[in-house]
Protein backbone atom coordinates (compact mmCIF):
# COMPACT_ATOMS: atom_id res chain seq x y z
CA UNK A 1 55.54 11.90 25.09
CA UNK A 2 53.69 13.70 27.58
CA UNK A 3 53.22 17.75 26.54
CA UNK A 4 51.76 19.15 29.96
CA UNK A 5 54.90 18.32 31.06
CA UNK A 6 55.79 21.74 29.75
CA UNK A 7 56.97 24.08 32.41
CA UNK A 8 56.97 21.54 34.81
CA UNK A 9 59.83 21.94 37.11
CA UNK A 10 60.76 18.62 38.32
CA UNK A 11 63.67 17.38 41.01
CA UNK A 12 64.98 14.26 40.33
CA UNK A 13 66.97 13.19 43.51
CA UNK A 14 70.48 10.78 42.29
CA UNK A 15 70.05 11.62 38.95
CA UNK A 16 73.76 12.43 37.99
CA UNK A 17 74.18 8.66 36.49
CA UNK A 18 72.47 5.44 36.15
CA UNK A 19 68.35 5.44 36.67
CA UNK A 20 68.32 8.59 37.92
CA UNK A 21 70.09 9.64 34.76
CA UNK A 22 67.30 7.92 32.73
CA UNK A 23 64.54 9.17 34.39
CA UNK A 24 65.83 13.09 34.06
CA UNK A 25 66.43 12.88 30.51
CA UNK A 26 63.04 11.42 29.61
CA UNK A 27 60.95 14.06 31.85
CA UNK A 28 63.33 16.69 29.58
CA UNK A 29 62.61 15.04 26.10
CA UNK A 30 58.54 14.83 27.53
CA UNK A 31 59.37 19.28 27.91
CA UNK A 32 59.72 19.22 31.68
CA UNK A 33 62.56 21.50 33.56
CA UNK A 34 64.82 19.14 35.33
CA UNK A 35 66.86 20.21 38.38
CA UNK A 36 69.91 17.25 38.43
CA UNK A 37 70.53 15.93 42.15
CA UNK A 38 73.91 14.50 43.35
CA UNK A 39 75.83 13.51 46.67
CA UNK A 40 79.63 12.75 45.41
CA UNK A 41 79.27 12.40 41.47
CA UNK A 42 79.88 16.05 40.09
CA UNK A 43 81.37 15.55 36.94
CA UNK A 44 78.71 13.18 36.43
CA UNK A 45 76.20 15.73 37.20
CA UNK A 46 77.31 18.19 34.71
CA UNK A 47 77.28 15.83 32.00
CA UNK A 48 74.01 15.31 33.38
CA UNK A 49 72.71 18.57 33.14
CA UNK A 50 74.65 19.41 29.94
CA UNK A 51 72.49 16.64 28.04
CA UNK A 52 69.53 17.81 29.64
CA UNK A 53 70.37 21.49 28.20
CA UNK A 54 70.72 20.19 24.66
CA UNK A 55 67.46 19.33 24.27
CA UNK A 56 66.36 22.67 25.30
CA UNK A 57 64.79 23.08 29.06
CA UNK A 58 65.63 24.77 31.75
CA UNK A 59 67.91 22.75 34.08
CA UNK A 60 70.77 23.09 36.99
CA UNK A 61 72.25 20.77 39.11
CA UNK A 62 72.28 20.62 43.01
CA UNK A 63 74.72 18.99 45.56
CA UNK A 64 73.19 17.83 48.85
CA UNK A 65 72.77 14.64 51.34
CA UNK A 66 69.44 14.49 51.72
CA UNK A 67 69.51 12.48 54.96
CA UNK A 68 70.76 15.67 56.46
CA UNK A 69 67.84 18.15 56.95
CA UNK A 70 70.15 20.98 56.51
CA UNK A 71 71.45 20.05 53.33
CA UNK A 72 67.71 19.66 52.13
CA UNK A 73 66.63 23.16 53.64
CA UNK A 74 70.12 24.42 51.55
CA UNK A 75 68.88 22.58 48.46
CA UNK A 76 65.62 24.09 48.21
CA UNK A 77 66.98 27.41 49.04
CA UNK A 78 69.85 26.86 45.84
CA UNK A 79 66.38 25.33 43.58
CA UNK A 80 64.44 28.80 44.38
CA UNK A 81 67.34 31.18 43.68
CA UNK A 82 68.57 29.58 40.54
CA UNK A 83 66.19 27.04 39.06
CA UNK A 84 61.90 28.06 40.35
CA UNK A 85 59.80 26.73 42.75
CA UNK A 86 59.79 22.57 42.49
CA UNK A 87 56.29 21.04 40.90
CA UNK A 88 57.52 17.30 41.51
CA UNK A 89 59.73 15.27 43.07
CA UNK A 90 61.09 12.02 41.90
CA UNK A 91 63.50 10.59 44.93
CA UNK A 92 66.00 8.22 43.52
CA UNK A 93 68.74 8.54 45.63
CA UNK A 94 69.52 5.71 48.38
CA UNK A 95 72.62 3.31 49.68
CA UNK A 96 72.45 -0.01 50.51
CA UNK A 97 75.14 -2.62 51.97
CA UNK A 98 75.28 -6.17 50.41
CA UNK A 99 75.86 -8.51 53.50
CA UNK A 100 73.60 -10.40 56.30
CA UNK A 101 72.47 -8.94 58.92
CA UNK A 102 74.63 -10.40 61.63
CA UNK A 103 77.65 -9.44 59.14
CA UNK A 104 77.27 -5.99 60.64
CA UNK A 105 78.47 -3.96 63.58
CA UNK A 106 75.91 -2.09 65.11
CA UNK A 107 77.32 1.40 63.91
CA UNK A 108 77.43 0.63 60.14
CA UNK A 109 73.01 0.03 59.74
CA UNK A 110 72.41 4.13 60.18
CA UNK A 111 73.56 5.29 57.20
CA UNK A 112 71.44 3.12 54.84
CA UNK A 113 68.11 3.83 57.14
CA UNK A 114 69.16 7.60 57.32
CA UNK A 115 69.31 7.91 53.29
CA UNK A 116 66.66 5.40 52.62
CA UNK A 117 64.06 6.29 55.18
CA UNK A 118 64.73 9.73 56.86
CA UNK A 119 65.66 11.09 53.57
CA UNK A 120 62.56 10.63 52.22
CA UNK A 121 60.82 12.42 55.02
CA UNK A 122 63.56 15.50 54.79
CA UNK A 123 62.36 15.96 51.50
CA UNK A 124 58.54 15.91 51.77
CA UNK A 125 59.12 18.30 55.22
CA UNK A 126 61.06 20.63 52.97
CA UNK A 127 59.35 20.58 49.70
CA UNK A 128 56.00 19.98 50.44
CA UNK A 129 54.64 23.03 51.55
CA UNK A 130 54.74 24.95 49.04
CA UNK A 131 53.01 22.54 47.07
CA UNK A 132 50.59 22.35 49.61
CA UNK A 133 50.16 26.32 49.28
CA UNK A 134 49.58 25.53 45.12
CA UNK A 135 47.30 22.50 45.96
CA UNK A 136 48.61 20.55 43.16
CA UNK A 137 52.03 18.31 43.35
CA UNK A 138 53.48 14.87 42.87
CA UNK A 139 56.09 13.09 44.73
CA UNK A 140 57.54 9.60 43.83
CA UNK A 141 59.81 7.43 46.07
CA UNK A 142 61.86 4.73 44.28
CA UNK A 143 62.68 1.65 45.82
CA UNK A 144 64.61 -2.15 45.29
CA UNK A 145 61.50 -4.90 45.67
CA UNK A 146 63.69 -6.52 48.40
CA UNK A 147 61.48 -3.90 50.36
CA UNK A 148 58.13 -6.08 49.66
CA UNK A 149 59.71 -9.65 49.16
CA UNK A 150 62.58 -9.29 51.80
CA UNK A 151 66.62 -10.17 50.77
CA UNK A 152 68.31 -11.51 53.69
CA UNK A 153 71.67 -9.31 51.89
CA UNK A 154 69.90 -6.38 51.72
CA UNK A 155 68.16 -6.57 55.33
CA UNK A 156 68.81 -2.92 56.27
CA UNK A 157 67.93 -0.90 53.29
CA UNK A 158 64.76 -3.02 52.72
CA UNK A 159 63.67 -2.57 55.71
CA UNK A 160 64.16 1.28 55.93
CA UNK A 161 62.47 1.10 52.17
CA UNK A 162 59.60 -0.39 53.56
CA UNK A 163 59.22 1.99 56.10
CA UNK A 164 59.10 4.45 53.28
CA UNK A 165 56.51 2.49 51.49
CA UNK A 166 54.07 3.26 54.97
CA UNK A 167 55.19 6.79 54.98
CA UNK A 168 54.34 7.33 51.54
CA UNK A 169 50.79 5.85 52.20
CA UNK A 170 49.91 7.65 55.11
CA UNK A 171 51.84 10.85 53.24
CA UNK A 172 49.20 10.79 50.76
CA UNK A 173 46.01 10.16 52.76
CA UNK A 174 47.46 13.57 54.68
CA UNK A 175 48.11 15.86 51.59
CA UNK A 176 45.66 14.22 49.00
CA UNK A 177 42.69 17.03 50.15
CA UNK A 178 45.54 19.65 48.77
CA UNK A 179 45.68 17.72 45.12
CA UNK A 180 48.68 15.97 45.99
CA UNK A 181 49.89 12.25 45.08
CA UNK A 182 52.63 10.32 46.74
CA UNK A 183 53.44 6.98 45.11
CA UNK A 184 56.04 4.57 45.02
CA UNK A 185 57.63 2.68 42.35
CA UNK A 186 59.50 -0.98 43.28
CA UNK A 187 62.06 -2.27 41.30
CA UNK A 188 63.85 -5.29 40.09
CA UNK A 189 66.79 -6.11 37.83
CA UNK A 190 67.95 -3.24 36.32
CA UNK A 191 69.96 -3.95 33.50
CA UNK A 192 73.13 -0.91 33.78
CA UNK A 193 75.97 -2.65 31.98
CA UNK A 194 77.47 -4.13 35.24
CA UNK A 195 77.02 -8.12 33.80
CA UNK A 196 78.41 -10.20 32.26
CA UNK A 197 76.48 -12.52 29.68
CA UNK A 198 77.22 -15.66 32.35
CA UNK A 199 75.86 -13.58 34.97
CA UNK A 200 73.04 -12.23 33.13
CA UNK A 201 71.92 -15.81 31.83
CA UNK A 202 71.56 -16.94 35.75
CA UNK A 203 69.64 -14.16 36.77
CA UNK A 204 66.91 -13.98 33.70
CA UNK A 205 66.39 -17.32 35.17
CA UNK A 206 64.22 -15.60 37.98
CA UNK A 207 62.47 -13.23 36.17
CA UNK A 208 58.94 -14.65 33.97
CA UNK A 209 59.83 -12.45 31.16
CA UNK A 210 63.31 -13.70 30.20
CA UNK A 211 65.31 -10.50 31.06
CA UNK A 212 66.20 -7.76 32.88
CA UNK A 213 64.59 -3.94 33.26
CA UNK A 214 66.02 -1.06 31.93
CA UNK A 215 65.97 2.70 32.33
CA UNK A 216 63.37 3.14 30.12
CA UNK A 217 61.09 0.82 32.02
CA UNK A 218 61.74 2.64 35.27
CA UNK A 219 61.43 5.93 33.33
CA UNK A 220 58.10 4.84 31.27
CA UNK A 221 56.16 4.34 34.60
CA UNK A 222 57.93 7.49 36.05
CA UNK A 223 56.30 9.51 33.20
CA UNK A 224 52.86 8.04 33.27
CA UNK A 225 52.92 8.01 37.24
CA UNK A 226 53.80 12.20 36.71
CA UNK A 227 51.24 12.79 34.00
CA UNK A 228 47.68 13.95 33.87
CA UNK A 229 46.69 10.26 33.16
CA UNK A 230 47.32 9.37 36.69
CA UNK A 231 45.86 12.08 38.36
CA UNK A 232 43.40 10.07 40.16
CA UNK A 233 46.57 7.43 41.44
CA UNK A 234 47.68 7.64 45.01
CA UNK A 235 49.21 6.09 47.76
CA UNK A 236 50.11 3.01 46.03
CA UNK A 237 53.18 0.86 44.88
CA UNK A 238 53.75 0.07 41.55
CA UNK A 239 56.60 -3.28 40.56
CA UNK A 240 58.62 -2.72 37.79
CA UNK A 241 60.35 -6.02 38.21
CA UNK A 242 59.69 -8.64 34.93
CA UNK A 243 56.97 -10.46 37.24
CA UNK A 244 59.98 -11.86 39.74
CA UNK A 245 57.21 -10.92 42.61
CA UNK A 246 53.61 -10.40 42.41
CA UNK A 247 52.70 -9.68 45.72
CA UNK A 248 48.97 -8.16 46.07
């Protein structure tokens, strides 16, 4: 779909299954190299990175928690010793807890703002120098929409998500002057085979278009987000979510 994706070495962060999955296999079948992310799904992963060998890039796949700075300092070193020097980064990974607020103890809300918020700065502080150095590089932070709209069952995580949203901004009013873009893509409903028909006829209910999103919504804007025909897109947050919000 996109050809100057062609030696384009890309990281996509969770990409051993689901979205993630999605997202590396289209940047491979547009010609870019895709390095395949993972916390706890290995065999995943290497059925990950198998598929993305068949259709003929480069790939590998690396293990890390990227709200620990360490493991983000050990993936980078693992990316430049056996994969090249990372163009783009596409952070899927995250973890979120179902439940209100007031359903929690006061230990069990780190995690989800340690993966969801902090992990998004490990990776720009680890990754983003270089690309600095090139002056040219992209950097994408997924996100649910409960981030925008609010969920009162995903309190936590949208609210850490949203903090990532304002990082993002001010991320790319810093780096922009070095050819950089930092955007963030907001999700809905995405369709992965975990409903039923009962359920799914409830929840189309919501959306304006009548169904859910799939991965190749989330990977479509992905792709055109990446590519040369938004070069001049920054800073901004982009809902893939069937019209269920339109906030301005």
């Amino acid at each position: 779909m996109y050809s100057h994706f062609n030696g384009k070495n890309i990281l996509v962060t969770g990409s051993a299954k689901g979205i993630g999955r999605g997202i590396a296999l289209a940047l491979a079948e547009s010609g870019a190299n895709v390095a395949i992310h993972y916390l706890g799904s290995s065999k995943e992963a290497e059925q990950t990175t198998r598929k993305v060998k068949e259709i003929g890039v480069n790939t590998t796949f690396v293990q890390g928690d990227i709200s620990n700075f360490d493991d983000v300092q050990k993936m980078k070193e693992a990316l430049d010793r056996d994969f090249g020097k990372i163009n783009y980064i596409v952070n899927n990974a995250g973890w979120t807890q179902v439940k209100p607020f007031f359903q929690y103890e006061p230990d069990e809300w780190q995690k989800e703002i340690d993966i969801c918020l902090n992990g998004v700065l490990n990776l720009a502080y680890v990754f983003m120098p270089e690309m600095i150095e090139d002056s040219q590089g992209k950097f994408i932070n997924i996100i649910g929409d409960s981030a925008r709209t609010g969920d009162r069952h995903l309190i936590v995580s949208g609210a850490a998500r949203n903090g990532a949203v304002s990082f993002m901004k001010s991320l790319a009013k810093e780096v922009g002057r070095n050819g950089i873009q930092c955007n963030t893509v907001s999700l809905g409903m995405i369709d992965q085979g975990e409903f039923d028909e009962t359920m799914k006829e409830k929840l189309v209910k919501q959306y304006p278009l009548k169904k859910l999103g799939s991965r190749d919504d989330v990977a479509g804007m992905v792709l055109f987000l990446l590519s040369n025909n938004a070069d001049w897109v920054t800073g901004q947050v982009f809902s893939v979510n069937g019209g269920h919000s339109m906030l301005g």
